[in-house]
C-alpha atoms as a PDB file:
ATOM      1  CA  UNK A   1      -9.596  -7.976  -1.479  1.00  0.00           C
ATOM      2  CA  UNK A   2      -8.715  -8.902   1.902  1.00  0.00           C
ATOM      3  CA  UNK A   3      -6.811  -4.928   2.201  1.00  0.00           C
ATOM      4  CA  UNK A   4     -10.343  -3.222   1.320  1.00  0.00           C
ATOM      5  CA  UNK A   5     -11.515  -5.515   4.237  1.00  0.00           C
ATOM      6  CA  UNK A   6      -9.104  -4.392   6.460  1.00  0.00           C
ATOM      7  CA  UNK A   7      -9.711  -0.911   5.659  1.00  0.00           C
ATOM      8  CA  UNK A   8     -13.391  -1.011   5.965  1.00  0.00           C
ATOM      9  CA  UNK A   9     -13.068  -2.460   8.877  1.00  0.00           C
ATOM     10  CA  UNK A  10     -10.903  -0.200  10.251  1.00  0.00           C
ATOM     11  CA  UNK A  11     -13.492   2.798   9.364  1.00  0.00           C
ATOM     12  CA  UNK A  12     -15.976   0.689  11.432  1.00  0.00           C
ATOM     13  CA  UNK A  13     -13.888   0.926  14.760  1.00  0.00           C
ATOM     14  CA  UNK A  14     -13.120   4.637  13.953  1.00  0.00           C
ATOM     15  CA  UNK A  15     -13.917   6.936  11.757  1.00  0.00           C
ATOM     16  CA  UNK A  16     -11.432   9.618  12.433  1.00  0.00           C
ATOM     17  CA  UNK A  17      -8.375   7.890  11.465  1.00  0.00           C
ATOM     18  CA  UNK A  18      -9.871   6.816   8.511  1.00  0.00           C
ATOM     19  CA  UNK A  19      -7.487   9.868   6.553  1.00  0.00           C
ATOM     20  CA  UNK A  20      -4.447   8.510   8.485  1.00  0.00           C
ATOM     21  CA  UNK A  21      -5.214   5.381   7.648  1.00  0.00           C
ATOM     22  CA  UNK A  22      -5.747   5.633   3.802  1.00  0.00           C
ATOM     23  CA  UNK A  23      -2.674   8.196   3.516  1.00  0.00           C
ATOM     24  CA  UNK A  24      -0.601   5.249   5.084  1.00  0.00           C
ATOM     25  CA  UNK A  25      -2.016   2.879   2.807  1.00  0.00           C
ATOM     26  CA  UNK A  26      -1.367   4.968  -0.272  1.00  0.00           C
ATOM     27  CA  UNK A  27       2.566   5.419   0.911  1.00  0.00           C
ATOM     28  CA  UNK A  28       2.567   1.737   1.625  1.00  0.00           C
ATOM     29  CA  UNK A  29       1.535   1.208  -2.083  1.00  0.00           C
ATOM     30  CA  UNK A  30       3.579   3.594  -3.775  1.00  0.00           C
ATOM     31  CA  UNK A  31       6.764   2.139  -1.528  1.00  0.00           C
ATOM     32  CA  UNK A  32       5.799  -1.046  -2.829  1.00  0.00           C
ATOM     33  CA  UNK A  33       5.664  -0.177  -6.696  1.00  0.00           C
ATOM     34  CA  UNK A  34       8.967   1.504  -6.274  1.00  0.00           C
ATOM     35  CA  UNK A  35      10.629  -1.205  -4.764  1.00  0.00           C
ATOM     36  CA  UNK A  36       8.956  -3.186  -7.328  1.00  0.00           C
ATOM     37  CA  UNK A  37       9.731  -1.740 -10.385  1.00  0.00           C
ATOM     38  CA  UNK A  38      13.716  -1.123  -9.126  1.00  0.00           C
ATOM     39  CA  UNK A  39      13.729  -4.858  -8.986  1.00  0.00           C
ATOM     40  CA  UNK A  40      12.655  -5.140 -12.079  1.00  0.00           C
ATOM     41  CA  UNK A  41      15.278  -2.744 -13.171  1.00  0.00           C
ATOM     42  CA  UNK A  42      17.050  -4.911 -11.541  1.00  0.00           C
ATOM     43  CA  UNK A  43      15.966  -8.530 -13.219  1.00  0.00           C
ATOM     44  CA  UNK A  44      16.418  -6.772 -17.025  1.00  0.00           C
ATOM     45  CA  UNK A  45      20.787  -5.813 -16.122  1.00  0.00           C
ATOM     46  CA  UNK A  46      21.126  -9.319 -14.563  1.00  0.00           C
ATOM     47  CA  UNK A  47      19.299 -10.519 -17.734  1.00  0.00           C
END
């Protein structure tokens, strides 16, 4: 919740990077289901 409050908060202050902003978030989020998923990957050959 509190990353929806950052964002909306960040529309508040300015409105124009609002794109840059959500396009950063999205990469953020996809880097961190990679990463999460290879450590998965991961866990299951250690296992």
């Amino acid at each position: 919740m509190g990353f929806l409050v950052k964002i909306i908060d960040l529309v508040h202050v300015n409105p124009a990077g609002l794109n840059l902003r959500l396009s950063q978030a999205m990469n953020m989020k996809k880097q961190a289901i990679y990463s999460l998923r290879t450590y998965l990957k991961a866990l299951e050959y250690d296992m």
